[in-house]
PDB file of N, CA and C in Angstrom:
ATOM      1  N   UNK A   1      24.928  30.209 -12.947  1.00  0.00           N
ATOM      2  CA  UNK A   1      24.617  29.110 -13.826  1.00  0.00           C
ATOM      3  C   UNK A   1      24.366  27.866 -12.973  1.00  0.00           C
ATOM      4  N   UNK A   2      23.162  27.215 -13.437  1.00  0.00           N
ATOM      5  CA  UNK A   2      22.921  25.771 -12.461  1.00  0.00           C
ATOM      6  C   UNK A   2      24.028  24.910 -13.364  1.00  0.00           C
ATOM      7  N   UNK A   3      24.637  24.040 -11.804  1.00  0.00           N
ATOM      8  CA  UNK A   3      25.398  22.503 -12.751  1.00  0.00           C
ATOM      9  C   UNK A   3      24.529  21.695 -11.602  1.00  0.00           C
ATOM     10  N   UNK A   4      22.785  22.093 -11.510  1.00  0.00           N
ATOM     11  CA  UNK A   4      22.790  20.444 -11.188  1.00  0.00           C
ATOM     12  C   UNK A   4      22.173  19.233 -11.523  1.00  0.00           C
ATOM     13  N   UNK A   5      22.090  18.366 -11.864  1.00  0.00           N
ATOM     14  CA  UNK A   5      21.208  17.543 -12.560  1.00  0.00           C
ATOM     15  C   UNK A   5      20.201  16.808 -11.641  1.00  0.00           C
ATOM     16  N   UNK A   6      19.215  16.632 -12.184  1.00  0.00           N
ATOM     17  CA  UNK A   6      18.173  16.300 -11.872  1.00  0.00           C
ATOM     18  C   UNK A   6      18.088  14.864 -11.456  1.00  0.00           C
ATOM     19  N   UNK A   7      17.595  14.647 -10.329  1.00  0.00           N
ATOM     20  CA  UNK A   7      18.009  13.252 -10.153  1.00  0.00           C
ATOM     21  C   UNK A   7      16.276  12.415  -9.461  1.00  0.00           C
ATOM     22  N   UNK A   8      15.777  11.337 -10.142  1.00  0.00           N
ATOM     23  CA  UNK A   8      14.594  10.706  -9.858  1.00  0.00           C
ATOM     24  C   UNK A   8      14.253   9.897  -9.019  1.00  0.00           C
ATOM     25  N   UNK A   9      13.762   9.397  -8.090  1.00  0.00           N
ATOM     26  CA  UNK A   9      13.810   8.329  -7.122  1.00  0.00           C
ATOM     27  C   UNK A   9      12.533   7.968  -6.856  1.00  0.00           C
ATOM     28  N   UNK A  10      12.596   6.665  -6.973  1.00  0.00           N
ATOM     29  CA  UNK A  10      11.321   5.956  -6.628  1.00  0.00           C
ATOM     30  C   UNK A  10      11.681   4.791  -5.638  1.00  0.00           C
ATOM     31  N   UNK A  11      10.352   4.673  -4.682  1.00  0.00           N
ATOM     32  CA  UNK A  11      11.314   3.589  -3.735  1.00  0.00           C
ATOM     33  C   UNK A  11      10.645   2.669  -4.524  1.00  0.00           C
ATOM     34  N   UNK A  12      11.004   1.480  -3.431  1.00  0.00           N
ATOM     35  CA  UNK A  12      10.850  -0.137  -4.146  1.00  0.00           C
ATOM     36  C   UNK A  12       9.163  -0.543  -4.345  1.00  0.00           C
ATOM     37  N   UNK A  13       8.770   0.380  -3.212  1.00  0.00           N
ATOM     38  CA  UNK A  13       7.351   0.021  -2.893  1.00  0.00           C
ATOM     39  C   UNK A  13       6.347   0.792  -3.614  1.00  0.00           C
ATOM     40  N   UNK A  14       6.870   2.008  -4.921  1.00  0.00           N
ATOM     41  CA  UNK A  14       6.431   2.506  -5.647  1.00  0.00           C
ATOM     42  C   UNK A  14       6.564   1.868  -7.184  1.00  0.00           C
ATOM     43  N   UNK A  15       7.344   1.113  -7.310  1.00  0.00           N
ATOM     44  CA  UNK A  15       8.051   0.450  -8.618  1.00  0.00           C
ATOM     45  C   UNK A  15       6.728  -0.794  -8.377  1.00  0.00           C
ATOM     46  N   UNK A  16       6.620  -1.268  -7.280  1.00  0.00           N
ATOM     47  CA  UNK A  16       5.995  -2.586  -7.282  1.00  0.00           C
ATOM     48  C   UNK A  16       4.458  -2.160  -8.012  1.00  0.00           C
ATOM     49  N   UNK A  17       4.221  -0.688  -6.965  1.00  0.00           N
ATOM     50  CA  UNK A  17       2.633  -0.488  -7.412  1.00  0.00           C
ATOM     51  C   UNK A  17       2.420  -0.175  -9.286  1.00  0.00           C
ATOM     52  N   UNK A  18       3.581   0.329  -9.734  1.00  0.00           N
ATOM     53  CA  UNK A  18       3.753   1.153 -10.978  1.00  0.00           C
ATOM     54  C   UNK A  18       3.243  -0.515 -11.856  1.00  0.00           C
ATOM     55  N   UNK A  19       4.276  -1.483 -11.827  1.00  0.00           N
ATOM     56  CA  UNK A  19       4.372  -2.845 -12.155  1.00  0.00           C
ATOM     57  C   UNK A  19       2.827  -3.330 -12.242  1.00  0.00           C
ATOM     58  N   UNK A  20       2.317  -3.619 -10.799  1.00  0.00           N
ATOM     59  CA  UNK A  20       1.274  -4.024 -11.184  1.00  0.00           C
ATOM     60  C   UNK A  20       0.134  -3.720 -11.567  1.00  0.00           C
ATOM     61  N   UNK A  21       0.244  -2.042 -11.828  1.00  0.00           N
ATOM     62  CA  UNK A  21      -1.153  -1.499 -12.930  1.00  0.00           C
ATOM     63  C   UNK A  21      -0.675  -1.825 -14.197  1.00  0.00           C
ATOM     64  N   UNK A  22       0.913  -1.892 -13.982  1.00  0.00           N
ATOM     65  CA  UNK A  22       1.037  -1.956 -15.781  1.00  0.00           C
ATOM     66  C   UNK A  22       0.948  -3.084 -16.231  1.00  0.00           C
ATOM     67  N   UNK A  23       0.622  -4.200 -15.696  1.00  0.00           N
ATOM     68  CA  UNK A  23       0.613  -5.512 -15.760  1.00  0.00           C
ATOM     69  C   UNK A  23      -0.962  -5.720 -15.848  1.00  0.00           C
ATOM     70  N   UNK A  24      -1.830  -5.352 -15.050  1.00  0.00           N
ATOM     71  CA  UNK A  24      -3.886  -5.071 -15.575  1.00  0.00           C
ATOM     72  C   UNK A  24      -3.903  -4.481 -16.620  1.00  0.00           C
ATOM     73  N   UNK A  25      -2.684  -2.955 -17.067  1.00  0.00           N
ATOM     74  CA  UNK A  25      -3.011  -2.944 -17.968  1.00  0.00           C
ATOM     75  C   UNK A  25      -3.165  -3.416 -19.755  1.00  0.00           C
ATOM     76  N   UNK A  26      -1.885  -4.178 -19.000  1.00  0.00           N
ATOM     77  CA  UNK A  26      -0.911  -4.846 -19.735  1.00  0.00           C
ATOM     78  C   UNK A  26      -2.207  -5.692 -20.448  1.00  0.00           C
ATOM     79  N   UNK A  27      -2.442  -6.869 -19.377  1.00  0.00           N
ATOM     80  CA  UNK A  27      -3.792  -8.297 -19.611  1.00  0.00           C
ATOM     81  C   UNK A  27      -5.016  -7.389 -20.011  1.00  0.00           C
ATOM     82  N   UNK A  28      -5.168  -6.262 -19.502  1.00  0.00           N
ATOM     83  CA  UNK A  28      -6.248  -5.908 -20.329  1.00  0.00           C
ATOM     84  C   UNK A  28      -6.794  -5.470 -21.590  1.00  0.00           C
ATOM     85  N   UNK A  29      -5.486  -5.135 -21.896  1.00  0.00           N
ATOM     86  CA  UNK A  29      -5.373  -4.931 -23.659  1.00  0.00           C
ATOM     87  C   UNK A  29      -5.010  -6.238 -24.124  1.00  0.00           C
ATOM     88  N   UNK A  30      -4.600  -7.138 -23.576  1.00  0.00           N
ATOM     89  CA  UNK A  30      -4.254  -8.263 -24.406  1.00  0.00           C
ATOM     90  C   UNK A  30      -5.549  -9.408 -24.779  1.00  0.00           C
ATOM     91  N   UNK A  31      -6.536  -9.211 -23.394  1.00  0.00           N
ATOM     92  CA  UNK A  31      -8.153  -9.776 -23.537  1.00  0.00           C
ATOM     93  C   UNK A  31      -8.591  -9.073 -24.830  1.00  0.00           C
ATOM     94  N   UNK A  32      -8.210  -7.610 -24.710  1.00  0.00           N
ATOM     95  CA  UNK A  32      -9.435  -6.828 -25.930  1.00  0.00           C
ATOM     96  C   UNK A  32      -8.675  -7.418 -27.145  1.00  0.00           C
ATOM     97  N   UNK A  33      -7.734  -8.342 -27.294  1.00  0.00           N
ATOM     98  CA  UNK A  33      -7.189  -7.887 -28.806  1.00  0.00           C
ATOM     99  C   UNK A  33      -6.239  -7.005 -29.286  1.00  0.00           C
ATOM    100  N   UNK A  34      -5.831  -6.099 -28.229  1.00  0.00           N
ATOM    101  CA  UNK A  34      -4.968  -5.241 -28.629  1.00  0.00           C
ATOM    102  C   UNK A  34      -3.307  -5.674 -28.672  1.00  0.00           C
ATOM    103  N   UNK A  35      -2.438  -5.442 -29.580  1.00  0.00           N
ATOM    104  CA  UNK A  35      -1.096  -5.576 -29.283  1.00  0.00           C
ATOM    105  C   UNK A  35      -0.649  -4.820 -28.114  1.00  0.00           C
ATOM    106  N   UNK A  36      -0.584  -5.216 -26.715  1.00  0.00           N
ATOM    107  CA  UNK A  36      -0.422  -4.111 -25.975  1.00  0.00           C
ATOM    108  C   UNK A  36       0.834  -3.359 -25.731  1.00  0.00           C
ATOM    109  N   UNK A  37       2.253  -4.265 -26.072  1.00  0.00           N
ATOM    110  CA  UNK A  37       3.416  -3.161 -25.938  1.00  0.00           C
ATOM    111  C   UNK A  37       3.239  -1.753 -26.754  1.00  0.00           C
ATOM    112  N   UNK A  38       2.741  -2.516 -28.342  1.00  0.00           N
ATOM    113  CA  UNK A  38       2.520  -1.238 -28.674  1.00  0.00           C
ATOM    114  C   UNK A  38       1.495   0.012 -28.770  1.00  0.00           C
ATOM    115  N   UNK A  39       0.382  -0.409 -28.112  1.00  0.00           N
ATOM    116  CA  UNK A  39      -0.963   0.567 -27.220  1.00  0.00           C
ATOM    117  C   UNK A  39      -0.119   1.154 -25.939  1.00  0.00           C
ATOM    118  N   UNK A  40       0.913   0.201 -25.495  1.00  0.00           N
ATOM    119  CA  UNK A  40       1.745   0.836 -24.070  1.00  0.00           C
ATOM    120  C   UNK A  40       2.485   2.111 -24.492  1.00  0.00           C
ATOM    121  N   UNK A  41       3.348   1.671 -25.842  1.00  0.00           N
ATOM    122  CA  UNK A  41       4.325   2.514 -26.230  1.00  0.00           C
ATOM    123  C   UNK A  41       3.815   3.768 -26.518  1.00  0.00           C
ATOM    124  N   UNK A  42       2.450   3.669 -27.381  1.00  0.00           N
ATOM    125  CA  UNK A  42       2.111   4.952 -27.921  1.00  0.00           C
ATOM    126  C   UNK A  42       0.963   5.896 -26.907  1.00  0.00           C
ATOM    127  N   UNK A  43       0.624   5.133 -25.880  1.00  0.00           N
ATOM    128  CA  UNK A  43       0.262   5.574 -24.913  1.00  0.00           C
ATOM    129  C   UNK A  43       1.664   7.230 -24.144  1.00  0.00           C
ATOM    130  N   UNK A  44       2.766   6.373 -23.875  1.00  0.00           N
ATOM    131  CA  UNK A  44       3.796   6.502 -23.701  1.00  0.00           C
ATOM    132  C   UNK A  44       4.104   7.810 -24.078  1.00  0.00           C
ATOM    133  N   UNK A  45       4.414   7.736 -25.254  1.00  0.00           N
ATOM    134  CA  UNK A  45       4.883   8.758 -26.102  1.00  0.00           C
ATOM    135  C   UNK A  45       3.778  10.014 -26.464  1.00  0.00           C
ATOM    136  N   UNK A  46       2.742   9.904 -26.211  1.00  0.00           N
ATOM    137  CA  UNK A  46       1.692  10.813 -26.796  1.00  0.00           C
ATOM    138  C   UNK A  46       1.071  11.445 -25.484  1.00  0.00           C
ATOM    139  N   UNK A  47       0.920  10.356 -24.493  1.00  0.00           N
ATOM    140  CA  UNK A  47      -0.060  10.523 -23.228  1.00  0.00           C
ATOM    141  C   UNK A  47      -2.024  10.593 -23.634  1.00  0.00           C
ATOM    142  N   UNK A  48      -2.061  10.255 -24.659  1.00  0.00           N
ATOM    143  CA  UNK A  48      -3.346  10.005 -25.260  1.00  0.00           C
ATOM    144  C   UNK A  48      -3.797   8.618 -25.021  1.00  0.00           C
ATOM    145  N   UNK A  49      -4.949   9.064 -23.660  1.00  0.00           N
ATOM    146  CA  UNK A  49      -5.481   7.854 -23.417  1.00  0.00           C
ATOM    147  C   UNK A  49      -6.180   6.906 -24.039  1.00  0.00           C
ATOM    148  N   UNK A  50      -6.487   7.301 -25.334  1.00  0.00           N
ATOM    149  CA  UNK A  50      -7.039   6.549 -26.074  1.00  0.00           C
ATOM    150  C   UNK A  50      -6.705   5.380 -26.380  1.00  0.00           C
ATOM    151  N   UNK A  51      -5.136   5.251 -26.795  1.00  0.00           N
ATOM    152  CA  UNK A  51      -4.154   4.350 -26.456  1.00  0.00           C
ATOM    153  C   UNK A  51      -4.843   2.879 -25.421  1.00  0.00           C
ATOM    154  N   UNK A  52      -5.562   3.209 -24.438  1.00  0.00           N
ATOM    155  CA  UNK A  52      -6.195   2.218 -23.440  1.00  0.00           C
ATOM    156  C   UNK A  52      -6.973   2.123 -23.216  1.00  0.00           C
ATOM    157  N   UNK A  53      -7.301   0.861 -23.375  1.00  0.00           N
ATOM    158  CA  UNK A  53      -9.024   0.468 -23.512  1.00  0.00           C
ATOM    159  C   UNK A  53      -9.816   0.749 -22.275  1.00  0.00           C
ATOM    160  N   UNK A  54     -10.649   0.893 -22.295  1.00  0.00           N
ATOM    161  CA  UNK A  54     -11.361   1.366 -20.704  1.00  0.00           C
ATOM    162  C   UNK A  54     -11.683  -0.010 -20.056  1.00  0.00           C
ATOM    163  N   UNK A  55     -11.356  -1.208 -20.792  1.00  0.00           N
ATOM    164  CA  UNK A  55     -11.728  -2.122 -20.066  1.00  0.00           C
ATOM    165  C   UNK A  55     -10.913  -2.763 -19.126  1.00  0.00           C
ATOM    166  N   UNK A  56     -12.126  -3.107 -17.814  1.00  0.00           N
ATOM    167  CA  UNK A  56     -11.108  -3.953 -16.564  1.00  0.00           C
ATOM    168  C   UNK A  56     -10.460  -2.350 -16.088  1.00  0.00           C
ATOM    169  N   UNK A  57     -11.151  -1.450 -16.187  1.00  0.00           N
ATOM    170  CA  UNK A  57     -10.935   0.367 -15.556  1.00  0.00           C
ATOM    171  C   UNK A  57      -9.352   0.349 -16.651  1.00  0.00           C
ATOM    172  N   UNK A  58      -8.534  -0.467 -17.255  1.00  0.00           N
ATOM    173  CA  UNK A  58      -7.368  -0.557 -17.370  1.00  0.00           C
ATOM    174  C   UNK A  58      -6.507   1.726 -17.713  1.00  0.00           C
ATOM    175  N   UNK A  59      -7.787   2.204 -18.628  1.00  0.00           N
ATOM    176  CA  UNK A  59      -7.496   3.642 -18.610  1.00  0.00           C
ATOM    177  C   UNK A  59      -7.612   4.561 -17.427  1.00  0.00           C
ATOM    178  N   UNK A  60      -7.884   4.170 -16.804  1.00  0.00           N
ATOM    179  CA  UNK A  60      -8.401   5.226 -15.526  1.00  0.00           C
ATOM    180  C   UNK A  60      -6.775   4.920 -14.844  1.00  0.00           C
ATOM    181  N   UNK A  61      -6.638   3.208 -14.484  1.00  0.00           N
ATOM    182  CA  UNK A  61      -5.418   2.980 -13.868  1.00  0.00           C
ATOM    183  C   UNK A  61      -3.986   3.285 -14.436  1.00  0.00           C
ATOM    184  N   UNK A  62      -4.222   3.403 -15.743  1.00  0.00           N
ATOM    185  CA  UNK A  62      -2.528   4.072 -16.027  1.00  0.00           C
ATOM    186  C   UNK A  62      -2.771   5.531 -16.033  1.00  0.00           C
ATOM    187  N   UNK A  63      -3.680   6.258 -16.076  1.00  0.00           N
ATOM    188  CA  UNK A  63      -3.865   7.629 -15.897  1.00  0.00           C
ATOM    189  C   UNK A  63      -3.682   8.182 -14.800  1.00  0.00           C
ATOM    190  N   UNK A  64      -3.371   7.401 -13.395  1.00  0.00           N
ATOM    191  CA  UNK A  64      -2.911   7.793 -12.036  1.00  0.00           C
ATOM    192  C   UNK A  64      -1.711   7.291 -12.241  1.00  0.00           C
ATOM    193  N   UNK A  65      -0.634   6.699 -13.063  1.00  0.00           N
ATOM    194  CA  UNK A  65       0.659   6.906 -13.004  1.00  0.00           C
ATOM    195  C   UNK A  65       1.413   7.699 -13.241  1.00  0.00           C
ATOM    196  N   UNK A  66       1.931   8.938 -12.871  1.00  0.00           N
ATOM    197  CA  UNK A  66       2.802   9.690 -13.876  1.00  0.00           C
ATOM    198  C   UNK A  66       3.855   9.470 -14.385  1.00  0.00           C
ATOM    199  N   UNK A  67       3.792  10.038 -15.955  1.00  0.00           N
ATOM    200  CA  UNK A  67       4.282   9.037 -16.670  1.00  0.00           C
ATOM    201  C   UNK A  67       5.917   9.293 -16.754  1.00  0.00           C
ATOM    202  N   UNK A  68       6.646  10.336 -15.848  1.00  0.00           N
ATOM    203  CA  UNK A  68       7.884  10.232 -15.782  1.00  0.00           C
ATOM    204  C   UNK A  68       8.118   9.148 -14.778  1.00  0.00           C
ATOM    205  N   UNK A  69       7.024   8.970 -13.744  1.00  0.00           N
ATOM    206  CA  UNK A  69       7.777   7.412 -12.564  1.00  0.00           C
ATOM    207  C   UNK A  69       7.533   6.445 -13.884  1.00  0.00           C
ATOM    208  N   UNK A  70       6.794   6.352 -14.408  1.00  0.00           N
ATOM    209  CA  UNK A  70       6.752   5.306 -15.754  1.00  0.00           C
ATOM    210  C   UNK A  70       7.380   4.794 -16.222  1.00  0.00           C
ATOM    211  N   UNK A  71       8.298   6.387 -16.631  1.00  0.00           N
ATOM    212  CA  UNK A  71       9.123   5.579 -17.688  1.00  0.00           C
ATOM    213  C   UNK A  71      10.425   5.161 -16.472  1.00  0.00           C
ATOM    214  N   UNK A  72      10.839   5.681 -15.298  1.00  0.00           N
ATOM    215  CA  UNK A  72      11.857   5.540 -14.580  1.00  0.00           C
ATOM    216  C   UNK A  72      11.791   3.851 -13.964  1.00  0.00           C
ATOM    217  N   UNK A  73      10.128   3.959 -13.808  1.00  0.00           N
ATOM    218  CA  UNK A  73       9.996   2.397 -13.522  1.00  0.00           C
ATOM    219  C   UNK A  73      10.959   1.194 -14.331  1.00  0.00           C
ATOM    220  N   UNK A  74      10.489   1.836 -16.037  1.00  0.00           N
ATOM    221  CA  UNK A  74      10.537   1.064 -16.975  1.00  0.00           C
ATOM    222  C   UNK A  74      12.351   0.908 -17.483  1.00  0.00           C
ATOM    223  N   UNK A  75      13.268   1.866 -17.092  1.00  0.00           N
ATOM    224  CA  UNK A  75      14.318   1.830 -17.161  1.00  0.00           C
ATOM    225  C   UNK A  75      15.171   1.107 -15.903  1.00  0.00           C
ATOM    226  N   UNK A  76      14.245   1.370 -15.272  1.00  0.00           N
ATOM    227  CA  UNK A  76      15.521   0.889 -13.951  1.00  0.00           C
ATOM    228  C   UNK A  76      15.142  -0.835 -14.000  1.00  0.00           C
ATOM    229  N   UNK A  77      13.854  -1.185 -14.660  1.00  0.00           N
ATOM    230  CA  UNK A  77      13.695  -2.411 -14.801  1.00  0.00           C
ATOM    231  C   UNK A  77      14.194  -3.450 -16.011  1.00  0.00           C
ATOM    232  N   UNK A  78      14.474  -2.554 -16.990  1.00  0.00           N
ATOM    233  CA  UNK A  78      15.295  -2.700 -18.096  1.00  0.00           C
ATOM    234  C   UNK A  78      16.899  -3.246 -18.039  1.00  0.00           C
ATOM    235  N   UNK A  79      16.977  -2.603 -17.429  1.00  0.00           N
ATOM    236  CA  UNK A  79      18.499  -2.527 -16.671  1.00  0.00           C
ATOM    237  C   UNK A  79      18.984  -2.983 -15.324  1.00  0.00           C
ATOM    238  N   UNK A  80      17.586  -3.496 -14.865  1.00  0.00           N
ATOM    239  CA  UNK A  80      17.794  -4.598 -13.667  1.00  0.00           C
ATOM    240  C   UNK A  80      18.446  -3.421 -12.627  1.00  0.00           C
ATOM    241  N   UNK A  81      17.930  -2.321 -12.368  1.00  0.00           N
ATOM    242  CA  UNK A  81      18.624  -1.287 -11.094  1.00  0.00           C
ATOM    243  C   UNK A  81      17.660  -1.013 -10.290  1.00  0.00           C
TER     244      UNK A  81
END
């Protein structure tokens, strides 16, 4: 029987790059009009790029994040770790 848990690591210099696509992508849905936390969220949850506007590349660039460093980004930044 496995007892081991799975454990994620991203260095600092991967969190920074994660940050600042999500931040183009962030302004780039916010130029189009879009509410973007929640185009982020359901991006998120579905992985349906549709979710992101192609503008300013903003879909192409969250589509090279994977979205488990994503969300690990998004927790350890949550929680200031």
């Amino acid at each position: 029987m496995f007892s081991k848990t799975m454990v994620f690591s991203l260095g600092g210099e991967k969190d920074e790059e994660i940050k600042k696509a999500l931040t183009t992508v962030y302004d780039a849905l916010k130029e189009k009009g879009y509410n973007p936390i929640n185009q982020i969220v359901g991006y998120i949850l579905s992985e349906d790029p549709t979710y992101i506007t192609t503008y300013n590349n903003a879909r192409n660039i969250i589509s090279k994040i994977d979205r488990d460093d994503l969300l690990e980004a998004l927790v350890k930044s949550f929680l200031n770790k």
